[in-house]
PDB file of N, CA and C in Angstrom:
ATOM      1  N   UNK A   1      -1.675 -12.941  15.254  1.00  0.00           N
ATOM      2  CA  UNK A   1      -2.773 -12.132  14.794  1.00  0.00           C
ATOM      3  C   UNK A   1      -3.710 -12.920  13.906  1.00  0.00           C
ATOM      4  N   UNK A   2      -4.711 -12.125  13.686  1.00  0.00           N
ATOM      5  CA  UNK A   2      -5.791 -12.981  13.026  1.00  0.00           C
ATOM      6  C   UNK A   2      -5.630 -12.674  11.576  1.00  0.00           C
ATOM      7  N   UNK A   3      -6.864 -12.987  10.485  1.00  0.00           N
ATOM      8  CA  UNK A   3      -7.239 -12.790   9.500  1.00  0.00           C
ATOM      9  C   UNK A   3      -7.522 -11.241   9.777  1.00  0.00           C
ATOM     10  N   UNK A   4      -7.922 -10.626   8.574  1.00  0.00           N
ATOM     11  CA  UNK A   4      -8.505  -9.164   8.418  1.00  0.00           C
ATOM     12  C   UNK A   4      -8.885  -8.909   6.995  1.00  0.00           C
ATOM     13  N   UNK A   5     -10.147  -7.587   6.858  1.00  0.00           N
ATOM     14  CA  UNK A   5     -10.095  -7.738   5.947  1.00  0.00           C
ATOM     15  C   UNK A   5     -10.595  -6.239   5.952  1.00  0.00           C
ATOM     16  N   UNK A   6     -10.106  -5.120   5.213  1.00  0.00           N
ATOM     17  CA  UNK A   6     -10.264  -3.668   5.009  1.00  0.00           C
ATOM     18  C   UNK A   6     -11.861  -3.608   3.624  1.00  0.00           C
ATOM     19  N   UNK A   7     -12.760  -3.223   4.579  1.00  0.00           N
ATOM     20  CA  UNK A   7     -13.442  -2.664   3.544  1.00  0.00           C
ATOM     21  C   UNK A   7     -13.311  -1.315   2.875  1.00  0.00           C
ATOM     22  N   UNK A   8     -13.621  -1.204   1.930  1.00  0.00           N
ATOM     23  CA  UNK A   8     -13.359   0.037   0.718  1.00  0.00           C
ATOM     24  C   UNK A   8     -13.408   1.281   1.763  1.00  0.00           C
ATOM     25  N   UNK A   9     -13.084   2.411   1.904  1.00  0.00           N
ATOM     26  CA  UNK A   9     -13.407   3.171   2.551  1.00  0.00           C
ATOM     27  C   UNK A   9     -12.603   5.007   1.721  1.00  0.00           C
ATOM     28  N   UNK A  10     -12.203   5.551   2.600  1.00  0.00           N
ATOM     29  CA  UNK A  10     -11.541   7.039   2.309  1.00  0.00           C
ATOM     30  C   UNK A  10     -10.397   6.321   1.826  1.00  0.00           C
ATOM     31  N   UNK A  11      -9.700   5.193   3.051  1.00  0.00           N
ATOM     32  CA  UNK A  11      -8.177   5.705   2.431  1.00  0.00           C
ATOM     33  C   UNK A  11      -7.737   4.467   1.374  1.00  0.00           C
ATOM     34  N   UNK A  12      -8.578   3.354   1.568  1.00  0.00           N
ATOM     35  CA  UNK A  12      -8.675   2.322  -0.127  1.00  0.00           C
ATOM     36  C   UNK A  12      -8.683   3.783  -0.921  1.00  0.00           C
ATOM     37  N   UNK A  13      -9.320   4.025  -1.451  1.00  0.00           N
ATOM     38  CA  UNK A  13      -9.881   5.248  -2.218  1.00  0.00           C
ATOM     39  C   UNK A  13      -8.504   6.491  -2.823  1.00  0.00           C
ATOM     40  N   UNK A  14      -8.151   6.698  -1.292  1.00  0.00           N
ATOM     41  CA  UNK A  14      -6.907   7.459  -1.635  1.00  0.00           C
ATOM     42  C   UNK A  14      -5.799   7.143  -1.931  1.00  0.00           C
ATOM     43  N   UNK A  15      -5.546   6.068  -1.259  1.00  0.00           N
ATOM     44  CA  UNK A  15      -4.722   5.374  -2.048  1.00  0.00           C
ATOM     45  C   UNK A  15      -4.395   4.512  -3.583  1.00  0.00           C
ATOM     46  N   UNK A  16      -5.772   4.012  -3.470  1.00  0.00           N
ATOM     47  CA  UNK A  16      -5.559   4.173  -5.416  1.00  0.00           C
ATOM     48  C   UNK A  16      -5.818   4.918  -6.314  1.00  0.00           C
ATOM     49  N   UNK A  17      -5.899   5.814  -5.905  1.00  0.00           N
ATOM     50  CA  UNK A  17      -6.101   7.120  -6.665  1.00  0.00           C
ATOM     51  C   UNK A  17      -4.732   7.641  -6.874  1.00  0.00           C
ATOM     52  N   UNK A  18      -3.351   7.580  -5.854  1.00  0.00           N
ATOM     53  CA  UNK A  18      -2.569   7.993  -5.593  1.00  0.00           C
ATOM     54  C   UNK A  18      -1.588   7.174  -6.944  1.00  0.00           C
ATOM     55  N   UNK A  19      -2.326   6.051  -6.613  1.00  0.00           N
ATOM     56  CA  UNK A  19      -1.184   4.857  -7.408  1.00  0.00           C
ATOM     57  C   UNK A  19      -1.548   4.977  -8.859  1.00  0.00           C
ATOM     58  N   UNK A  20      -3.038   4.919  -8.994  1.00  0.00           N
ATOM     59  CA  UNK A  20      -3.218   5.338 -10.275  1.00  0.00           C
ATOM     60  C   UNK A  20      -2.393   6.797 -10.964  1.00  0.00           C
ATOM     61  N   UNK A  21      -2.619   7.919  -9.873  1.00  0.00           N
ATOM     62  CA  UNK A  21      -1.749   9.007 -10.483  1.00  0.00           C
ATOM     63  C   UNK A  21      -0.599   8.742 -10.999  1.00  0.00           C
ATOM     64  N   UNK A  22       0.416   8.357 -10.194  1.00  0.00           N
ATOM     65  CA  UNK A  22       1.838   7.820 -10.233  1.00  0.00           C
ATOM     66  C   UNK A  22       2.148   6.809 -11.359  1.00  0.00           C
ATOM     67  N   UNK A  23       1.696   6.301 -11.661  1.00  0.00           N
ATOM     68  CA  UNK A  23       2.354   4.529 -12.275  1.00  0.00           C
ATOM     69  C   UNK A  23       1.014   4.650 -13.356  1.00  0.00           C
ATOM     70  N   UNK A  24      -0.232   5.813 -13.384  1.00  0.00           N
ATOM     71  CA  UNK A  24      -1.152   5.148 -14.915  1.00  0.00           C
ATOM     72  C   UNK A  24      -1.359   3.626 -14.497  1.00  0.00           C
ATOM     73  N   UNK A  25      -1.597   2.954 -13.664  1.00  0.00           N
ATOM     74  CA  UNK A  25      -2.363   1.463 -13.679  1.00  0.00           C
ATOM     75  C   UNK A  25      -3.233   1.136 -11.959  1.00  0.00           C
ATOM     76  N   UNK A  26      -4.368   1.224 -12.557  1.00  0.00           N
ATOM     77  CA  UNK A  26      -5.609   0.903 -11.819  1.00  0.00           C
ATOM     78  C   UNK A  26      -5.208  -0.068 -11.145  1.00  0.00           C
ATOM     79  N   UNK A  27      -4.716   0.280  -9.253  1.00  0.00           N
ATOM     80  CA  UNK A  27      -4.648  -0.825  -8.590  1.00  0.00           C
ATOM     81  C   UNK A  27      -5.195  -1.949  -7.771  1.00  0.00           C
ATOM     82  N   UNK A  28      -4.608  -3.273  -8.115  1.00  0.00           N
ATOM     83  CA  UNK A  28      -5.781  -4.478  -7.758  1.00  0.00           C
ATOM     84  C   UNK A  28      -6.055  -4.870  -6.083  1.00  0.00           C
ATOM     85  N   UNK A  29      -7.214  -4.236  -5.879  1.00  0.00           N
ATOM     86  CA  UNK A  29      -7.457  -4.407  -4.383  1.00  0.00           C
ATOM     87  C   UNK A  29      -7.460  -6.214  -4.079  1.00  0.00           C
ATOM     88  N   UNK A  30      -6.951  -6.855  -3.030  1.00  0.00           N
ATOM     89  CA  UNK A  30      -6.804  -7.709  -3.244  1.00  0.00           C
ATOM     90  C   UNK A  30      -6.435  -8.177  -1.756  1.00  0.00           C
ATOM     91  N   UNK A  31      -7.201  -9.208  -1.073  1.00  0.00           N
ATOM     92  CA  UNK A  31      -6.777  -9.968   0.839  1.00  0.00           C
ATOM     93  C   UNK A  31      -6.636 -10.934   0.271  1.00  0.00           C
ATOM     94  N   UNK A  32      -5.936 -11.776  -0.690  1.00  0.00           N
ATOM     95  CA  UNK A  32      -5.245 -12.627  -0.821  1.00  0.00           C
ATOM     96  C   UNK A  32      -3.649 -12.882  -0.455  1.00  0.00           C
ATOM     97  N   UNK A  33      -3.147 -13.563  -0.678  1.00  0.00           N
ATOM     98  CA  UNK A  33      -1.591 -13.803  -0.075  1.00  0.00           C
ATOM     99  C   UNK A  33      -0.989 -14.756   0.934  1.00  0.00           C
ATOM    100  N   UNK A  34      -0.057 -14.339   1.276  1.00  0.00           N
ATOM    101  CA  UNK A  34       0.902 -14.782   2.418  1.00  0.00           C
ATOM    102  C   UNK A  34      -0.016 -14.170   3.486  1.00  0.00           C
ATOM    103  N   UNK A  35       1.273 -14.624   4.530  1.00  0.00           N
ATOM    104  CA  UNK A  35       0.683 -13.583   6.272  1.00  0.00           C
ATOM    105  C   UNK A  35       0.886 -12.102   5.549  1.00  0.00           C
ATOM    106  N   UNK A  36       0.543 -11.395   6.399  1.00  0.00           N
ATOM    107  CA  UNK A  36       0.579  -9.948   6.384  1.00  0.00           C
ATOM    108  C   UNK A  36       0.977  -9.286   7.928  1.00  0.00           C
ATOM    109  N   UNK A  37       1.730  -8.837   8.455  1.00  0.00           N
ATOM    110  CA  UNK A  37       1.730  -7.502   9.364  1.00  0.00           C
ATOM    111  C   UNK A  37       0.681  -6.887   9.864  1.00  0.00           C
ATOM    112  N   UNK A  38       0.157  -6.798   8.795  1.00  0.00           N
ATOM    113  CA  UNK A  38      -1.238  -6.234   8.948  1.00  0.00           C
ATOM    114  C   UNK A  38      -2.013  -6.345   9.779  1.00  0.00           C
ATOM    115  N   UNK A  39      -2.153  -7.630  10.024  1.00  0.00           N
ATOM    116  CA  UNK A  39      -3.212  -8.226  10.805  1.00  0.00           C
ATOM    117  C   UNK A  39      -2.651  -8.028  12.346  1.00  0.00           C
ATOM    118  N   UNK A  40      -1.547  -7.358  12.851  1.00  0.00           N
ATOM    119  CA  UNK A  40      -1.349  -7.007  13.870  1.00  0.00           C
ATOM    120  C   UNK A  40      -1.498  -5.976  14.631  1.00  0.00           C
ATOM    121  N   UNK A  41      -2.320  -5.036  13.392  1.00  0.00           N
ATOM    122  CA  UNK A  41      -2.673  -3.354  14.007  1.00  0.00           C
ATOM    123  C   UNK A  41      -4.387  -3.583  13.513  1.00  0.00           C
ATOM    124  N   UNK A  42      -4.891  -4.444  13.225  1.00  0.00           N
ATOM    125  CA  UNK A  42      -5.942  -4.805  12.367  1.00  0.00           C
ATOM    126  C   UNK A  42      -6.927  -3.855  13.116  1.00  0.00           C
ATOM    127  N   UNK A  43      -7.017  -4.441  14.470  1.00  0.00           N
ATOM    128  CA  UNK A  43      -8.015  -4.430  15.304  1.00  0.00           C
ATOM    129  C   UNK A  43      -8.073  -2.714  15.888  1.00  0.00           C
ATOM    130  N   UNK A  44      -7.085  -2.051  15.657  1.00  0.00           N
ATOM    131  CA  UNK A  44      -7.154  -0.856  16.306  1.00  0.00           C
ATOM    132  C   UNK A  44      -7.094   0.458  14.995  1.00  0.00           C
ATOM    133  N   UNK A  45      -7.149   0.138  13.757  1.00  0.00           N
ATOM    134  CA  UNK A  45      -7.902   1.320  12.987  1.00  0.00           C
ATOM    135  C   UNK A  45      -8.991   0.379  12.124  1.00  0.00           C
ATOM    136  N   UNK A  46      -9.598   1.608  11.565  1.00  0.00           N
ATOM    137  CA  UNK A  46     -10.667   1.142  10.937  1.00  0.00           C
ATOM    138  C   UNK A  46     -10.156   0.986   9.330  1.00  0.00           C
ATOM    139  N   UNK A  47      -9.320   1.168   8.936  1.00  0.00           N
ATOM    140  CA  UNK A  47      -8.753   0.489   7.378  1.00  0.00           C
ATOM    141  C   UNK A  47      -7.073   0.178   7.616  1.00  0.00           C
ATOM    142  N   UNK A  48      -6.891  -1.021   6.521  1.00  0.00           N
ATOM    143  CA  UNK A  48      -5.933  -0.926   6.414  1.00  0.00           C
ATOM    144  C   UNK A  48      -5.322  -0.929   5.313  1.00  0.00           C
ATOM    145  N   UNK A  49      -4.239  -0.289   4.859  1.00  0.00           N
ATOM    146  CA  UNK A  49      -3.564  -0.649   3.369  1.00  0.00           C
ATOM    147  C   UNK A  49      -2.247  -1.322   3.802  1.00  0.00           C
ATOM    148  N   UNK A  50      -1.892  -2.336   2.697  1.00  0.00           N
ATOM    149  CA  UNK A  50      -0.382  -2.532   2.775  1.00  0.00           C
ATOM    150  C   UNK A  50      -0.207  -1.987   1.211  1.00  0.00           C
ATOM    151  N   UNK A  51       1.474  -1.406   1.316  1.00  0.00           N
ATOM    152  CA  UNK A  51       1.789  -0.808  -0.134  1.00  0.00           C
ATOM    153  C   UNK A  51       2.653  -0.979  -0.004  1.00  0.00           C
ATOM    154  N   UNK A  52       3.417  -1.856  -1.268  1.00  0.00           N
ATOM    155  CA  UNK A  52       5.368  -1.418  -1.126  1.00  0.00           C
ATOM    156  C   UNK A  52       5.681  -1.603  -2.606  1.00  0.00           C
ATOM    157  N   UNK A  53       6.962  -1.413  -2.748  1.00  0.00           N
ATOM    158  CA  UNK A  53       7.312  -2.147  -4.035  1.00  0.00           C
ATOM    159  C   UNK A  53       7.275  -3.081  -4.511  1.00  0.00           C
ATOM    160  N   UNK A  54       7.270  -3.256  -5.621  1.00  0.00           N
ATOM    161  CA  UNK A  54       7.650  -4.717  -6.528  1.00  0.00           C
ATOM    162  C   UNK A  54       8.138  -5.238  -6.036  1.00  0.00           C
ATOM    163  N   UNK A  55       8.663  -6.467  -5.676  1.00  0.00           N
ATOM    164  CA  UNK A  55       9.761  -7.146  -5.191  1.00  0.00           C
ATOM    165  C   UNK A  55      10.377  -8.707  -5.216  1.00  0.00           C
ATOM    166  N   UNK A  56      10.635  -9.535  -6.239  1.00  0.00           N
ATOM    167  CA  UNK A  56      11.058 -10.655  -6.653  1.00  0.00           C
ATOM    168  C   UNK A  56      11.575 -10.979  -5.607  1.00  0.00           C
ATOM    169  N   UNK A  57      12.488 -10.535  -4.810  1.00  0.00           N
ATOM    170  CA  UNK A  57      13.079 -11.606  -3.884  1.00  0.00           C
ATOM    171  C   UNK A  57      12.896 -10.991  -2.593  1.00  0.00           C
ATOM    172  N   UNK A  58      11.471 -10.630  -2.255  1.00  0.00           N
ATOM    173  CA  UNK A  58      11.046 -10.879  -1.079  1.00  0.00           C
ATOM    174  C   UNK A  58      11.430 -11.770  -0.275  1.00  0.00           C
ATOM    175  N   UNK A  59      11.778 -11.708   0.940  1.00  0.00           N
ATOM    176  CA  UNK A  59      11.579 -12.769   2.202  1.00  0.00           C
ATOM    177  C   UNK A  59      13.089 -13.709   1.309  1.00  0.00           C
ATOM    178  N   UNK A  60      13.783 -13.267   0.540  1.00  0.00           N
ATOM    179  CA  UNK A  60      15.035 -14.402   0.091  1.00  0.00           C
ATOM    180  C   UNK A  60      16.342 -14.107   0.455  1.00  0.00           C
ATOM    181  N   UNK A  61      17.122 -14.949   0.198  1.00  0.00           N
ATOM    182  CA  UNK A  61      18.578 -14.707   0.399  1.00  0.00           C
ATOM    183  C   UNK A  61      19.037 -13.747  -0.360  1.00  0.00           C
ATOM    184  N   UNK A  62      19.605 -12.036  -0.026  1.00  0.00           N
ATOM    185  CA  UNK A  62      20.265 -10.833  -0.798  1.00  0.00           C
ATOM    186  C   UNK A  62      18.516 -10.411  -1.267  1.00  0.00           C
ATOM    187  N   UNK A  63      17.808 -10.111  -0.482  1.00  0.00           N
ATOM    188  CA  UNK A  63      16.341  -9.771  -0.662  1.00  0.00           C
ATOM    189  C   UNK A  63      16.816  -8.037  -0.897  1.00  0.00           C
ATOM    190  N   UNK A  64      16.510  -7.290  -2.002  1.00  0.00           N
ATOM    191  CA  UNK A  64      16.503  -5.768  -2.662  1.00  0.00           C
ATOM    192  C   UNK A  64      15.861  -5.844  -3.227  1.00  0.00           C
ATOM    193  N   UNK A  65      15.066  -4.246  -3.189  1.00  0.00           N
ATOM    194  CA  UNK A  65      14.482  -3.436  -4.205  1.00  0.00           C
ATOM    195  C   UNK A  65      15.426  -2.580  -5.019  1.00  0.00           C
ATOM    196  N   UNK A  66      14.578  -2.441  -6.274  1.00  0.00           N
ATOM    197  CA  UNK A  66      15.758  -1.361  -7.513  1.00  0.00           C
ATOM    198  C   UNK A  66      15.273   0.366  -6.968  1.00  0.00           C
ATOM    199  N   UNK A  67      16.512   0.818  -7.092  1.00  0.00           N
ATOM    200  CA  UNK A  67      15.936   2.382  -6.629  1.00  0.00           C
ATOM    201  C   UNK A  67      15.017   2.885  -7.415  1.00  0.00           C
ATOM    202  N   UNK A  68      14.752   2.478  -8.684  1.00  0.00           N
ATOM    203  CA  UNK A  68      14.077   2.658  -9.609  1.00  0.00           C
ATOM    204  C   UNK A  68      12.710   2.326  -9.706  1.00  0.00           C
ATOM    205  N   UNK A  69      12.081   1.594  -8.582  1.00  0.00           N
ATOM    206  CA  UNK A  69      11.203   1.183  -7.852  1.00  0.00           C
ATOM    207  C   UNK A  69      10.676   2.091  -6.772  1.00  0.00           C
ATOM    208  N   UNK A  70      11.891   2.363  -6.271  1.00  0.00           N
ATOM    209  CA  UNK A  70      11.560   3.173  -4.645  1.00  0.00           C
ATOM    210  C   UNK A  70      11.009   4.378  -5.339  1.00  0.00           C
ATOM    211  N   UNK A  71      11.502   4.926  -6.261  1.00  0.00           N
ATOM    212  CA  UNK A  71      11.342   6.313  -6.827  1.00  0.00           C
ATOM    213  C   UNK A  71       9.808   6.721  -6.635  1.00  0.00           C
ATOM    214  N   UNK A  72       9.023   6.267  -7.777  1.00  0.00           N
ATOM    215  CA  UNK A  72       7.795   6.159  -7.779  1.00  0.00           C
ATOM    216  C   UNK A  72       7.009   6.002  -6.450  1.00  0.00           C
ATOM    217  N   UNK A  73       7.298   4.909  -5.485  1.00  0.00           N
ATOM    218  CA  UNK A  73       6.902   4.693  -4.399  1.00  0.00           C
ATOM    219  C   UNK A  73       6.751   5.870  -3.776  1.00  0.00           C
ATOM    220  N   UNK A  74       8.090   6.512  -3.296  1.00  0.00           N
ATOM    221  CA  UNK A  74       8.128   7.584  -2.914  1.00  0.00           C
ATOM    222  C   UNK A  74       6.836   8.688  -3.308  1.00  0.00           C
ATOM    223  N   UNK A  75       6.864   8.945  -4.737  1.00  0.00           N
ATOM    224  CA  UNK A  75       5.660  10.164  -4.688  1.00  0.00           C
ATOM    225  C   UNK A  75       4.527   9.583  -4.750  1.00  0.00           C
ATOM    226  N   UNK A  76       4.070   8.272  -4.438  1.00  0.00           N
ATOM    227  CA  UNK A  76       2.742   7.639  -4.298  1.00  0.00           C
ATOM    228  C   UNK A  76       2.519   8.270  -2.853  1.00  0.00           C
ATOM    229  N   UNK A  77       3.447   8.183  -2.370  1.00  0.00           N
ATOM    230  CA  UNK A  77       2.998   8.112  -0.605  1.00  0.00           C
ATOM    231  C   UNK A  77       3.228   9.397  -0.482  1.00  0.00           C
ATOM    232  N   UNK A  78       4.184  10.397  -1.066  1.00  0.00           N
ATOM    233  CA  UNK A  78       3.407  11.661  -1.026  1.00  0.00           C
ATOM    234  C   UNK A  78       2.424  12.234  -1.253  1.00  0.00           C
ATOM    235  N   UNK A  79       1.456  11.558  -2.492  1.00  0.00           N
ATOM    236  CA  UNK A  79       0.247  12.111  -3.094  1.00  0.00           C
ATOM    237  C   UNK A  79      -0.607  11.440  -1.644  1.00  0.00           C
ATOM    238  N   UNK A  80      -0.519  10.366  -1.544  1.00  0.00           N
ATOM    239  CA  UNK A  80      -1.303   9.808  -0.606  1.00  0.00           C
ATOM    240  C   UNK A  80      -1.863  10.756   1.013  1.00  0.00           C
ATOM    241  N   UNK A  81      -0.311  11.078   1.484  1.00  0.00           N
ATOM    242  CA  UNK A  81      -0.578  12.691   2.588  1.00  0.00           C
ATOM    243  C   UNK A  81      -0.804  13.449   1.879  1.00  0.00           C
ATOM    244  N   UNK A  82      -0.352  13.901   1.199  1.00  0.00           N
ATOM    245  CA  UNK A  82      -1.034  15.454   0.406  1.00  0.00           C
ATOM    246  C   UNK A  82      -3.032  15.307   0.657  1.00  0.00           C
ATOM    247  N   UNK A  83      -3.394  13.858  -0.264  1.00  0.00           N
ATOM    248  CA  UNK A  83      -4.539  13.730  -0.322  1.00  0.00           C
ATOM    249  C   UNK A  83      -5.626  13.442   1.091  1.00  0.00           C
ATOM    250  N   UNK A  84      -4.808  13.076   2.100  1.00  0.00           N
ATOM    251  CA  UNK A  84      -5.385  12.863   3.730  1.00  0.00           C
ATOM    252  C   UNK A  84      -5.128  13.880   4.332  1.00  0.00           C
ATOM    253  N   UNK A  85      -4.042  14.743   4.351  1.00  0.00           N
ATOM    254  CA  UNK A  85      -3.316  16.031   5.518  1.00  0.00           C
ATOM    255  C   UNK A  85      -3.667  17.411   5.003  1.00  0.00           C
ATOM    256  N   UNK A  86      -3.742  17.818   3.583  1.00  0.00           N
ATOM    257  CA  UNK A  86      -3.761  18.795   2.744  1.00  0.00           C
ATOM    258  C   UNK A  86      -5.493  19.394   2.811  1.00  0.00           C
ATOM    259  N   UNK A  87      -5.724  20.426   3.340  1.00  0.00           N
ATOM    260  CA  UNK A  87      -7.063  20.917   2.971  1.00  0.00           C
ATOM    261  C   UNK A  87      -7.268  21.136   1.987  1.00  0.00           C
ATOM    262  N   UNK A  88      -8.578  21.060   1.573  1.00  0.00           N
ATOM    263  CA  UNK A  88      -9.339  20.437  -0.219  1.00  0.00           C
ATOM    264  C   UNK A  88      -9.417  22.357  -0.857  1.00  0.00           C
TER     265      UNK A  88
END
């Protein structure tokens, strides 16, 4: 897959809005990094987000997240459908 790059749109938008709700910290939009996944559905919607947890030992040997991590995650990505699926 190629490069990509999500301009600002509804669901940038809803989604940090979501994260801001959850966690109180304004999140850093950012196409910097490693590869991404991403770039393999790139071409067939018009935004993309990646979101996950924290994670120190990404991509390592005994690679986990703390449940204590997932927690939060969890009601981000609920606020997130609530805020796309839910009539206003």
């Amino acid at each position: 897959g190629n490069p990509f790059y999500t301009a600002r749109g509804r669901l940038v938008d809803v989604v940090g809005a979501a994260v801001q709700e959850v966690t109180g910290l304004l999140p850093e939009l950012s196409c910097t990094g490693g590869t991404s996944d991403g770039r393999f559905i790139a071409t067939i919607c018009n935004e993309l987000v990646e979101l996950g947890p924290v994670n120190a030992t990404i991509h390592q040997v005994d690679e986990r997240v703390a449940i204590a991590d997932l927690e939060p995650l969890a009601l981000i990505y609920r606020r997130i459908l609530e805020r796309l699926l839910l009539p206003v």
